[in-house]
C-alpha atoms as a PDB file:
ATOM      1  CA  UNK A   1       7.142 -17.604  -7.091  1.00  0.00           C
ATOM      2  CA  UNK A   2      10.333 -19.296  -8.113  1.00  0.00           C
ATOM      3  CA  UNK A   3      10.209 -22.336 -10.347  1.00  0.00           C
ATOM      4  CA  UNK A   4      12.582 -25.286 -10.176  1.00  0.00           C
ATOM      5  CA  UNK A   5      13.839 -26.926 -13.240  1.00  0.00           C
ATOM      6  CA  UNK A   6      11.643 -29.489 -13.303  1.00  0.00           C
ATOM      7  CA  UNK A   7       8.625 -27.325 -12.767  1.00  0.00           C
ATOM      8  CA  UNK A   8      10.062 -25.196 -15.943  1.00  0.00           C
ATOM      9  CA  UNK A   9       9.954 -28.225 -18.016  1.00  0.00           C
ATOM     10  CA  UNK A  10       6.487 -29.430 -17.007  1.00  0.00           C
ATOM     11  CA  UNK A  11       5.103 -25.814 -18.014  1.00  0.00           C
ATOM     12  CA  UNK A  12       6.793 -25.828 -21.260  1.00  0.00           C
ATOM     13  CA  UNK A  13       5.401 -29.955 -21.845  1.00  0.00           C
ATOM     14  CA  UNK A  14       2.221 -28.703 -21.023  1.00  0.00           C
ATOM     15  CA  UNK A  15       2.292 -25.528 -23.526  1.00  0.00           C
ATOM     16  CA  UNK A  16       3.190 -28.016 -26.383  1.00  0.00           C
ATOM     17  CA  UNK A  17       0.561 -30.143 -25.975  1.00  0.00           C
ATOM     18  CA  UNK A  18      -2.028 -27.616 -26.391  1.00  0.00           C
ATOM     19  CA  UNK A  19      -2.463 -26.138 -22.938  1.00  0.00           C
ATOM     20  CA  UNK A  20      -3.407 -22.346 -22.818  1.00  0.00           C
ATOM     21  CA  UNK A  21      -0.976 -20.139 -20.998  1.00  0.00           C
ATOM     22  CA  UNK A  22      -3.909 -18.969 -18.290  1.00  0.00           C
ATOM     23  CA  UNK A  23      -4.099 -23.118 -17.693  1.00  0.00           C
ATOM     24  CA  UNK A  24      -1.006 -23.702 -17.145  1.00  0.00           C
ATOM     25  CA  UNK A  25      -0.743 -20.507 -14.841  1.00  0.00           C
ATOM     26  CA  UNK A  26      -3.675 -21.632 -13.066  1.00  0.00           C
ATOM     27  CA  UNK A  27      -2.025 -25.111 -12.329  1.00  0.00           C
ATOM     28  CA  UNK A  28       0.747 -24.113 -10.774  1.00  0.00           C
ATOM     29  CA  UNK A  29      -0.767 -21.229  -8.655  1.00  0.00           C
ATOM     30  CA  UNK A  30       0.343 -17.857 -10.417  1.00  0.00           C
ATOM     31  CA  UNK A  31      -0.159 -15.184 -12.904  1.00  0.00           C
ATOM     32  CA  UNK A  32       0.589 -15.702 -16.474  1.00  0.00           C
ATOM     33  CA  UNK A  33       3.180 -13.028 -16.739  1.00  0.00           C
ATOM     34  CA  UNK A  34       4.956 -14.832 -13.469  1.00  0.00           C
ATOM     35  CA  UNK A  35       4.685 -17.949 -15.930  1.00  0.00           C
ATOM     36  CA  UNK A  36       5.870 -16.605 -19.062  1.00  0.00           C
ATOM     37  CA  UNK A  37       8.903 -14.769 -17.227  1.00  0.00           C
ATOM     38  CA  UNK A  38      10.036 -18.596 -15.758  1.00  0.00           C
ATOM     39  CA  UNK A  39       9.804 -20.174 -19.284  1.00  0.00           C
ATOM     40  CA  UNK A  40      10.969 -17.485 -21.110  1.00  0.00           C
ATOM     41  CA  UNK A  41      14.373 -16.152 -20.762  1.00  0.00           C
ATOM     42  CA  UNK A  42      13.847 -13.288 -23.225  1.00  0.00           C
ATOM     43  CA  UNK A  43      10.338 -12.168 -21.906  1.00  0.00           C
ATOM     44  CA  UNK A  44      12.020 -11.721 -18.617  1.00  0.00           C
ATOM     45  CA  UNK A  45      14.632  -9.452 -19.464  1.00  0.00           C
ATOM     46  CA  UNK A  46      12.319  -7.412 -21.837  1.00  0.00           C
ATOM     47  CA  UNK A  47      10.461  -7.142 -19.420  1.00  0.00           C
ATOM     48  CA  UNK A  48      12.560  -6.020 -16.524  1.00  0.00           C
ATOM     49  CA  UNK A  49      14.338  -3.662 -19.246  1.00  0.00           C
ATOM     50  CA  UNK A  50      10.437  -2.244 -19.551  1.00  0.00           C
ATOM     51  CA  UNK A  51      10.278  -1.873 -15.662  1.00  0.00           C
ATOM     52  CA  UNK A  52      13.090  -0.333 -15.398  1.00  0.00           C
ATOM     53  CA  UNK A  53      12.658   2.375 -18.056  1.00  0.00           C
ATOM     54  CA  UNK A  54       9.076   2.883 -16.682  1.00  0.00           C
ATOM     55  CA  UNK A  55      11.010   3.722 -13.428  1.00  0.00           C
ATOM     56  CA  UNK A  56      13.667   5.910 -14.732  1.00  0.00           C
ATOM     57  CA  UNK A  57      11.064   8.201 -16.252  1.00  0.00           C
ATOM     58  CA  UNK A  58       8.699   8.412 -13.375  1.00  0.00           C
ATOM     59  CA  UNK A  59      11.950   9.738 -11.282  1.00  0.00           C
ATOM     60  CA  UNK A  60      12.640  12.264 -14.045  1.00  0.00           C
ATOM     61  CA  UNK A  61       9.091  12.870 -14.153  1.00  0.00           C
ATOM     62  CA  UNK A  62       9.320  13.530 -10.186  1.00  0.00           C
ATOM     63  CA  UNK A  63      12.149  15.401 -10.299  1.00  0.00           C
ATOM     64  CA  UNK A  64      11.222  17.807 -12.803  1.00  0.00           C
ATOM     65  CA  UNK A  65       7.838  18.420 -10.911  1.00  0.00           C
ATOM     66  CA  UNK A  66       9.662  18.975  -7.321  1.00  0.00           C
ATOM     67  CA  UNK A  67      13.890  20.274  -8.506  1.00  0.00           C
ATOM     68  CA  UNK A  68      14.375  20.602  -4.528  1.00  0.00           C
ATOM     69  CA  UNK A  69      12.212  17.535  -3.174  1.00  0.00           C
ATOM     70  CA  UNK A  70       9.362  17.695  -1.457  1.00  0.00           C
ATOM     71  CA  UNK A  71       7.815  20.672  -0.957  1.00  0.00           C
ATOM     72  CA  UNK A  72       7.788  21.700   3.179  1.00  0.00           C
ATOM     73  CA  UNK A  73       4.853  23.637   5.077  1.00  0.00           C
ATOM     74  CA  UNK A  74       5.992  26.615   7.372  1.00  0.00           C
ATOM     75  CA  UNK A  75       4.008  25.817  10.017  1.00  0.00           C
ATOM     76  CA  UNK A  76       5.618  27.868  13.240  1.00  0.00           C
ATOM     77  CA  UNK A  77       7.014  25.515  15.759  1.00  0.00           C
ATOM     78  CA  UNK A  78       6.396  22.238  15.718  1.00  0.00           C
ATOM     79  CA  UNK A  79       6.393  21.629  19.667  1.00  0.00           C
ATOM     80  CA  UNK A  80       3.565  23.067  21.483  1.00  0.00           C
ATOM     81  CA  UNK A  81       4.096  24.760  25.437  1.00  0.00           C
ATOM     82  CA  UNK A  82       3.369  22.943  29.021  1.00  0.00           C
ATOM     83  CA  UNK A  83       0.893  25.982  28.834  1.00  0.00           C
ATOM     84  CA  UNK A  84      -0.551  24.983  25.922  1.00  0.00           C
ATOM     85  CA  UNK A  85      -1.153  21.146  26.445  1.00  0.00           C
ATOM     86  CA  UNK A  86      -2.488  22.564  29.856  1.00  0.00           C
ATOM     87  CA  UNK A  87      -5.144  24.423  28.121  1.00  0.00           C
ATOM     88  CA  UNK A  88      -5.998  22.246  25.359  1.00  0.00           C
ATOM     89  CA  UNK A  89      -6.009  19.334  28.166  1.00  0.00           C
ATOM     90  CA  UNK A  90      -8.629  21.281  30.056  1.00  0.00           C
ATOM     91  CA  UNK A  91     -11.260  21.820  27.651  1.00  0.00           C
ATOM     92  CA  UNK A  92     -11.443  17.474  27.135  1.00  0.00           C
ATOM     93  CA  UNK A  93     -14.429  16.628  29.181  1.00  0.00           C
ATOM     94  CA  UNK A  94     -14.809  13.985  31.847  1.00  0.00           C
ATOM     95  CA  UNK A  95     -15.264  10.566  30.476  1.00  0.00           C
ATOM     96  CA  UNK A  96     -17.736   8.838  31.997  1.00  0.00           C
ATOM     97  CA  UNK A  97     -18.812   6.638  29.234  1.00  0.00           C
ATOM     98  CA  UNK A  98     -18.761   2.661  30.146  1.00  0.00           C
ATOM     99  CA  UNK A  99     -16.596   0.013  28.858  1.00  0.00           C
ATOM    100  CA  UNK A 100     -18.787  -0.633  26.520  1.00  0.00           C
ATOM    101  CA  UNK A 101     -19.045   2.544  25.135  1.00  0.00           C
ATOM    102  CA  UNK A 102     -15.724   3.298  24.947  1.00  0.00           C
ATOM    103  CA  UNK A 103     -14.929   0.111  22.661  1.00  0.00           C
ATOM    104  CA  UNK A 104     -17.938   0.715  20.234  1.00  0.00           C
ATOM    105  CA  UNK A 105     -16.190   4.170  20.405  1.00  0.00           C
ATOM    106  CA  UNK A 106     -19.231   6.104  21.172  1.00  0.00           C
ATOM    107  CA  UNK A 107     -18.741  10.302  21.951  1.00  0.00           C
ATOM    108  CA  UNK A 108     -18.168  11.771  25.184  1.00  0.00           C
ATOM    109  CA  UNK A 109     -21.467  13.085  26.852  1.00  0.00           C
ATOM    110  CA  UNK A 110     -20.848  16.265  26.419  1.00  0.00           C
ATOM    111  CA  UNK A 111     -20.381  15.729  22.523  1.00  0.00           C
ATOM    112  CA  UNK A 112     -22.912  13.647  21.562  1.00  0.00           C
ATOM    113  CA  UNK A 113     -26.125  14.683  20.126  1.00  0.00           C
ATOM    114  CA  UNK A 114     -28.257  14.011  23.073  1.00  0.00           C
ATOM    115  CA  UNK A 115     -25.213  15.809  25.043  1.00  0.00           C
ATOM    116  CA  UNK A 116     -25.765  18.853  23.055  1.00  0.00           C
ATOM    117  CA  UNK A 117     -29.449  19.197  22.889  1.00  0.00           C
ATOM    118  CA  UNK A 118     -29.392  20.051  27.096  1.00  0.00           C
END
């Protein structure tokens, strides 16, 4: 949320007269830390400095874990044969399920429960 000027200097009116911070945050619709960050000049920068840091070390963190990226998985070839699909294609059974069915997502015949029981 960004703050105009005049937002900035209601927040800081209300502070000095005795609002609590999670009032004032309330009020205008965000978090205190998105609060104290607009009123504070200081606070922000700390706290981006923080973020930032807390960053850094989870890439070195990262990095030290994996040196070469991600580790890959040799898995053959990726593409599978005309053959193949062919094959795989043929053991899908007929659907014959109604519309209905096929919404609510219910299993083919053949692979339901009452399918399997025959």
């Amino acid at each position: 949320m960004a703050f105009t000027d005049a937002q900035i200097a209601e927040a800081k009116r209300m502070l000095r007269d005795g609002m609590k911070q999670k009032d004032v945050a309330a009020q205008f619709g965000c978090n205190i830390t998105t609060l104290k960050c607009a009123i504070n000049t200081e606070y922000r920068a700390k706290r981006l400095a923080h973020d930032r840091e807390k960053k850094a070390r989870a890439r070195a963190a990262f990095k030290a874990d994996f040196p070469h990226g991600l580790p890959h998985i040799d898995e053959g070839p990726s593409r599978l044969t005309s053959d193949e699909i062919a094959s795989r294609l043929a053991l899908i059974p007929e659907d014959t399920r109604s519309l209905t069915g096929r919404i609510c997502g219910d299993p083919l015949p053949p692979r339901s429960a009452l399918g399997r029981r025959a």
